[in-house]
C-alpha atoms as a PDB file:
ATOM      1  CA  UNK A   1      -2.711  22.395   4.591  1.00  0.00           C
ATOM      2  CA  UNK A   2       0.248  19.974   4.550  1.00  0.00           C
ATOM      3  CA  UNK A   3      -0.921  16.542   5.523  1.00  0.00           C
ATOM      4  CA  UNK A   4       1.267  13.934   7.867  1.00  0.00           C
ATOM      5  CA  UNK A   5       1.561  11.849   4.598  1.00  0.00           C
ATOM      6  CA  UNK A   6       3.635  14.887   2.917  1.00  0.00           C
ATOM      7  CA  UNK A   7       5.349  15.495   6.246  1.00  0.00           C
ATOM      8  CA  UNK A   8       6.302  12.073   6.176  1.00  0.00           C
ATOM      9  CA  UNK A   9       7.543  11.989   2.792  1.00  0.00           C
ATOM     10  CA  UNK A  10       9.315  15.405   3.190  1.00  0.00           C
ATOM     11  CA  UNK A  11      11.365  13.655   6.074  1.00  0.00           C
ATOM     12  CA  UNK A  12      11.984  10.566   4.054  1.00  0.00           C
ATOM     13  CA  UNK A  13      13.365  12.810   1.274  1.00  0.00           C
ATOM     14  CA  UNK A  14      15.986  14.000   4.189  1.00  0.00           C
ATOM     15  CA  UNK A  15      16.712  10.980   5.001  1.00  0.00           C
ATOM     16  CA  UNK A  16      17.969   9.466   1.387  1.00  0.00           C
ATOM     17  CA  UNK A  17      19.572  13.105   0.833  1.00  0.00           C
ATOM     18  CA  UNK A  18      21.885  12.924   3.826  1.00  0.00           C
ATOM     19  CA  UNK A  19      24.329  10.458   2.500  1.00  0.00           C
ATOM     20  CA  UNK A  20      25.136   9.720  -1.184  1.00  0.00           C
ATOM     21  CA  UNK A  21      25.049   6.144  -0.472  1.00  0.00           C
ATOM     22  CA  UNK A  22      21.109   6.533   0.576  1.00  0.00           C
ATOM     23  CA  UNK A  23      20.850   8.198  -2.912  1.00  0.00           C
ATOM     24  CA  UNK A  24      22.412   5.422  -5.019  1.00  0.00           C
ATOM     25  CA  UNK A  25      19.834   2.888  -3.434  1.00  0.00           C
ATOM     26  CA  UNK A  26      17.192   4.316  -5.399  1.00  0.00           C
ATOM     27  CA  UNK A  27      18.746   6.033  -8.373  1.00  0.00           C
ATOM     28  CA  UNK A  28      20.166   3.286  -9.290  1.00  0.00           C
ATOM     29  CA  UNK A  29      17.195   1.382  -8.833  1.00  0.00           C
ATOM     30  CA  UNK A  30      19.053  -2.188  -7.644  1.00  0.00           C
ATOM     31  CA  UNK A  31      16.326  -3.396  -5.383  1.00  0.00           C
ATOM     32  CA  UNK A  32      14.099  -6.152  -5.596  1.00  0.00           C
ATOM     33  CA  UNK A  33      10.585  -6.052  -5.851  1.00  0.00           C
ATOM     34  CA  UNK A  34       9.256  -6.316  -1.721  1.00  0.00           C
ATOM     35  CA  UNK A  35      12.160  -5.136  -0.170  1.00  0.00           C
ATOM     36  CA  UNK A  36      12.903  -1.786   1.647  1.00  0.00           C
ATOM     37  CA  UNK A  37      14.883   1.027   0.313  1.00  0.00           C
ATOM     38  CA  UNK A  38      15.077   2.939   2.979  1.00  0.00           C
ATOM     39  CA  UNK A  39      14.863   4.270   5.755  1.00  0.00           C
ATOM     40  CA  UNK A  40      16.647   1.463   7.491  1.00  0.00           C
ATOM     41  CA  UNK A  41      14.681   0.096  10.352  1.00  0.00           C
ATOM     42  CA  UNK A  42      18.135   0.530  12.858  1.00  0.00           C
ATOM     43  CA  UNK A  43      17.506   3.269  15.320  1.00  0.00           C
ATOM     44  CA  UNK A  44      14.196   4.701  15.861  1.00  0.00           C
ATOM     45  CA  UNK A  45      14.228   5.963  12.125  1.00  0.00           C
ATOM     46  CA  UNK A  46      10.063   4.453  11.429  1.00  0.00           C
ATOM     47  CA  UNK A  47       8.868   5.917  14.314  1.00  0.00           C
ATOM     48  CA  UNK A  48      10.173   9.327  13.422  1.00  0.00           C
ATOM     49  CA  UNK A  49       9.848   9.781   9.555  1.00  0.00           C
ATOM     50  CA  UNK A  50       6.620   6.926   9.725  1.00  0.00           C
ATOM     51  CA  UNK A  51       7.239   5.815   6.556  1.00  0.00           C
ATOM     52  CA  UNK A  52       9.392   4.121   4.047  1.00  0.00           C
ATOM     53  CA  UNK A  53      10.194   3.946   0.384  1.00  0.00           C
ATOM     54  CA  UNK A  54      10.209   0.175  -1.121  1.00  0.00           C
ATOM     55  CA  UNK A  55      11.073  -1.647  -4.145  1.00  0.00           C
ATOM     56  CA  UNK A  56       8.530  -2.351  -6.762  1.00  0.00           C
ATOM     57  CA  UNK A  57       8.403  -4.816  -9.703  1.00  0.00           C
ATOM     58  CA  UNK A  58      10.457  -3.912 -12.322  1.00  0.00           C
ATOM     59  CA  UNK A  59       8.349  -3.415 -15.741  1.00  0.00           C
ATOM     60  CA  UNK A  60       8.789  -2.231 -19.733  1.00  0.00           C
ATOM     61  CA  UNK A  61       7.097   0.683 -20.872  1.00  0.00           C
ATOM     62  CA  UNK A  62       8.112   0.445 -24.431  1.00  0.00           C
ATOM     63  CA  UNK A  63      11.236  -0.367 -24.580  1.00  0.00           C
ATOM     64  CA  UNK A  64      12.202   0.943 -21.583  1.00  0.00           C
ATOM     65  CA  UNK A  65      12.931  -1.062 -18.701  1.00  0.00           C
ATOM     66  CA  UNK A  66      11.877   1.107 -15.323  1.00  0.00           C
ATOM     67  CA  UNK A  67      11.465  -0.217 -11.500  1.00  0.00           C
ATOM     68  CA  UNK A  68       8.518   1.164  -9.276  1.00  0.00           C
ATOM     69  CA  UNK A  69       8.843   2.770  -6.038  1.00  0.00           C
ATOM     70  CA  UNK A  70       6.703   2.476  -3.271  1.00  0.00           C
ATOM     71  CA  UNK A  71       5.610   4.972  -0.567  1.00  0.00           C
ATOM     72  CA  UNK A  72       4.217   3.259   2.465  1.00  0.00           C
ATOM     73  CA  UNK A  73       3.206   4.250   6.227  1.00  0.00           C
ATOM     74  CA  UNK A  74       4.928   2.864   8.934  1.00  0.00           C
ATOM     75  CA  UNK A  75       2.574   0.787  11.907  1.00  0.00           C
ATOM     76  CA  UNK A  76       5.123   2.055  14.075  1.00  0.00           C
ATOM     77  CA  UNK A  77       4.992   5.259  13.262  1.00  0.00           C
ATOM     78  CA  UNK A  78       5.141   8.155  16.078  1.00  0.00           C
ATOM     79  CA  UNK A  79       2.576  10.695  14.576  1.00  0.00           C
ATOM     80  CA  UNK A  80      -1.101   9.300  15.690  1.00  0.00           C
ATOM     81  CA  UNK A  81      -2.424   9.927  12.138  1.00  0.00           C
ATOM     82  CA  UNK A  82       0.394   7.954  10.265  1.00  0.00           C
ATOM     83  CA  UNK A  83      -0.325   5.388  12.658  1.00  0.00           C
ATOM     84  CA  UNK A  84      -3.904   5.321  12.591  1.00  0.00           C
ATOM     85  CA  UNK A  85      -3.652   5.067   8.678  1.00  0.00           C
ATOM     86  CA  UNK A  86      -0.828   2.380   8.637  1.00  0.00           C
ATOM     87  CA  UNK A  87      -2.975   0.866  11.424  1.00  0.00           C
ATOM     88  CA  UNK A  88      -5.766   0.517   8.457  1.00  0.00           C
ATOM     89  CA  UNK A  89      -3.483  -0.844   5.745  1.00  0.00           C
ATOM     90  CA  UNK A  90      -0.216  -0.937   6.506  1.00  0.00           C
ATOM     91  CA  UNK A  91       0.208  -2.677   3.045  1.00  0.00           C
ATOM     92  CA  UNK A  92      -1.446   0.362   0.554  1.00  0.00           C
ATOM     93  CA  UNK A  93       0.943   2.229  -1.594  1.00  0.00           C
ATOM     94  CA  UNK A  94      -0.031   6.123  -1.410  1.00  0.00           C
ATOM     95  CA  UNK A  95       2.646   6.912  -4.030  1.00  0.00           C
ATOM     96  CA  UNK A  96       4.767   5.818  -6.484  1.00  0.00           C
ATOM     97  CA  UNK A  97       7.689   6.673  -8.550  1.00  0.00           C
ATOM     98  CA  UNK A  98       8.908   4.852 -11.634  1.00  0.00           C
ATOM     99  CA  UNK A  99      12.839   5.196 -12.429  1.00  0.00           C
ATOM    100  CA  UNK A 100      13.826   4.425 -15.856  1.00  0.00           C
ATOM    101  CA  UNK A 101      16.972   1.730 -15.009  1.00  0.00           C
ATOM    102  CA  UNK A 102      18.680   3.227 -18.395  1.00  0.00           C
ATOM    103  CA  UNK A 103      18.701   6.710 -17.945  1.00  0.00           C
ATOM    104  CA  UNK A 104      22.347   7.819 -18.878  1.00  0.00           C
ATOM    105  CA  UNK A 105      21.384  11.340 -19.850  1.00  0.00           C
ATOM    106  CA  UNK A 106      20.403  12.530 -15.812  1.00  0.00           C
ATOM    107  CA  UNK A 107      22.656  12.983 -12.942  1.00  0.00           C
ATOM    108  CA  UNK A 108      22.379  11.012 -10.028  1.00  0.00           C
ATOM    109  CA  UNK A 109      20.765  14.326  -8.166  1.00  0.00           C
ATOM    110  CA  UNK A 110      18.264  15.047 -11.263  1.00  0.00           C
ATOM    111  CA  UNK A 111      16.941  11.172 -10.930  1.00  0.00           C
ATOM    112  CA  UNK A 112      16.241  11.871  -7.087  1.00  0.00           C
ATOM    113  CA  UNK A 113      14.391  14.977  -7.469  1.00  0.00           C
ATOM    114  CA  UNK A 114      12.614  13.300 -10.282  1.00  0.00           C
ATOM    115  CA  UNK A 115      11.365  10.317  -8.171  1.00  0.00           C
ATOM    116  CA  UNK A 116      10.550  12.896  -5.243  1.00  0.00           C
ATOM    117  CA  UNK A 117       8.563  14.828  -7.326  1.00  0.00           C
ATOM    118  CA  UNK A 118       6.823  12.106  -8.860  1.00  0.00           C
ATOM    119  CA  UNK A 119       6.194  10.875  -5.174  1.00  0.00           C
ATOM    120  CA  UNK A 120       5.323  14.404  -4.365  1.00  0.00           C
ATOM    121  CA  UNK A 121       2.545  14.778  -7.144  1.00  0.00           C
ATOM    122  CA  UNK A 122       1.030  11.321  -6.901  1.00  0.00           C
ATOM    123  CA  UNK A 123       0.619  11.234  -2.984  1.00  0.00           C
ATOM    124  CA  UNK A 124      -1.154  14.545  -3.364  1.00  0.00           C
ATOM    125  CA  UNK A 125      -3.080  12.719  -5.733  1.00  0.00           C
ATOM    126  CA  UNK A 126      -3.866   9.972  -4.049  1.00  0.00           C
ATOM    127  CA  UNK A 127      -5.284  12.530  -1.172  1.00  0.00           C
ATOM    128  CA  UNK A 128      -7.334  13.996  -2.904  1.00  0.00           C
ATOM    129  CA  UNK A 129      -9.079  11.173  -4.048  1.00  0.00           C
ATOM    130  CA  UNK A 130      -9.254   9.498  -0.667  1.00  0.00           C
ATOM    131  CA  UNK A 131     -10.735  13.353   0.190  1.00  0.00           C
ATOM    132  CA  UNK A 132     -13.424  12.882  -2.175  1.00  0.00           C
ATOM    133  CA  UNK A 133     -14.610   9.330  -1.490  1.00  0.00           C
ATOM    134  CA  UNK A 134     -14.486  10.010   2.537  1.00  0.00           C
ATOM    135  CA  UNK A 135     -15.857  13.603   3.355  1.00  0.00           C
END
């Protein structure tokens, strides 16, 4: 069963894939820790997708230098459960992604389905977890 978490980060995968420009604000990883990378909050865009993707800190791991990326539920979301969760803690991570800022051997297309699937893997993660400690 596909929860509204996944359906909300399914639709927040649409909406950085529908312009390249949405793309290039995470693969190239230029945000600053706290800030939103998308969706922007013009239109009714939280309410529909009820969630959003922000910048983490950036951090070594080695010597590489990657950022963190941050799935969150929106308060305002439209879907009840998203709500009720965000409603919760509007503030707790359910996934996250780390880009490598240096990575000149991946396409701009490979480093988004990279952080998606990272996203993808840890959220379902995360639910399980959450599944185990509340029955």
């Amino acid at each position: 069963m596909v929860s509204a978490q996944q359906e909300a980060l399914k639709a927040l995968r649409a909406w950085f894939s529908a312009a390249k420009s949405r793309k290039a604000l995470i693969t190239k990883s230029e945000g600053q820790a706290g800030h939103r990378a998308g969706p922007t909050r013009a239109g009714n865009n939280d309410a529909k997708i009820g969630a959003r993707l922000d910048y983490g800190e950036k951090f070594k791991k080695g010597n590489q230098d990657f950022l963190r990326l941050n799935f969150q539920i929106n308060k305002g979301a439209e879907r009840k459960t998203l709500k009720e969760l965000a409603n919760k803690n509007s503030h707790k991570v359910w996934a996250t992604a780390d880009v490598l800022l240096s990575d000149n051997k991946k396409t701009e297309d490979e480093i988004f389905d990279d952080i998606f699937d990272d996203l993808k893997t840890d959220l379902e993660k995360k639910i399980e977890e959450d599944a185990k400690k509340n029955p």
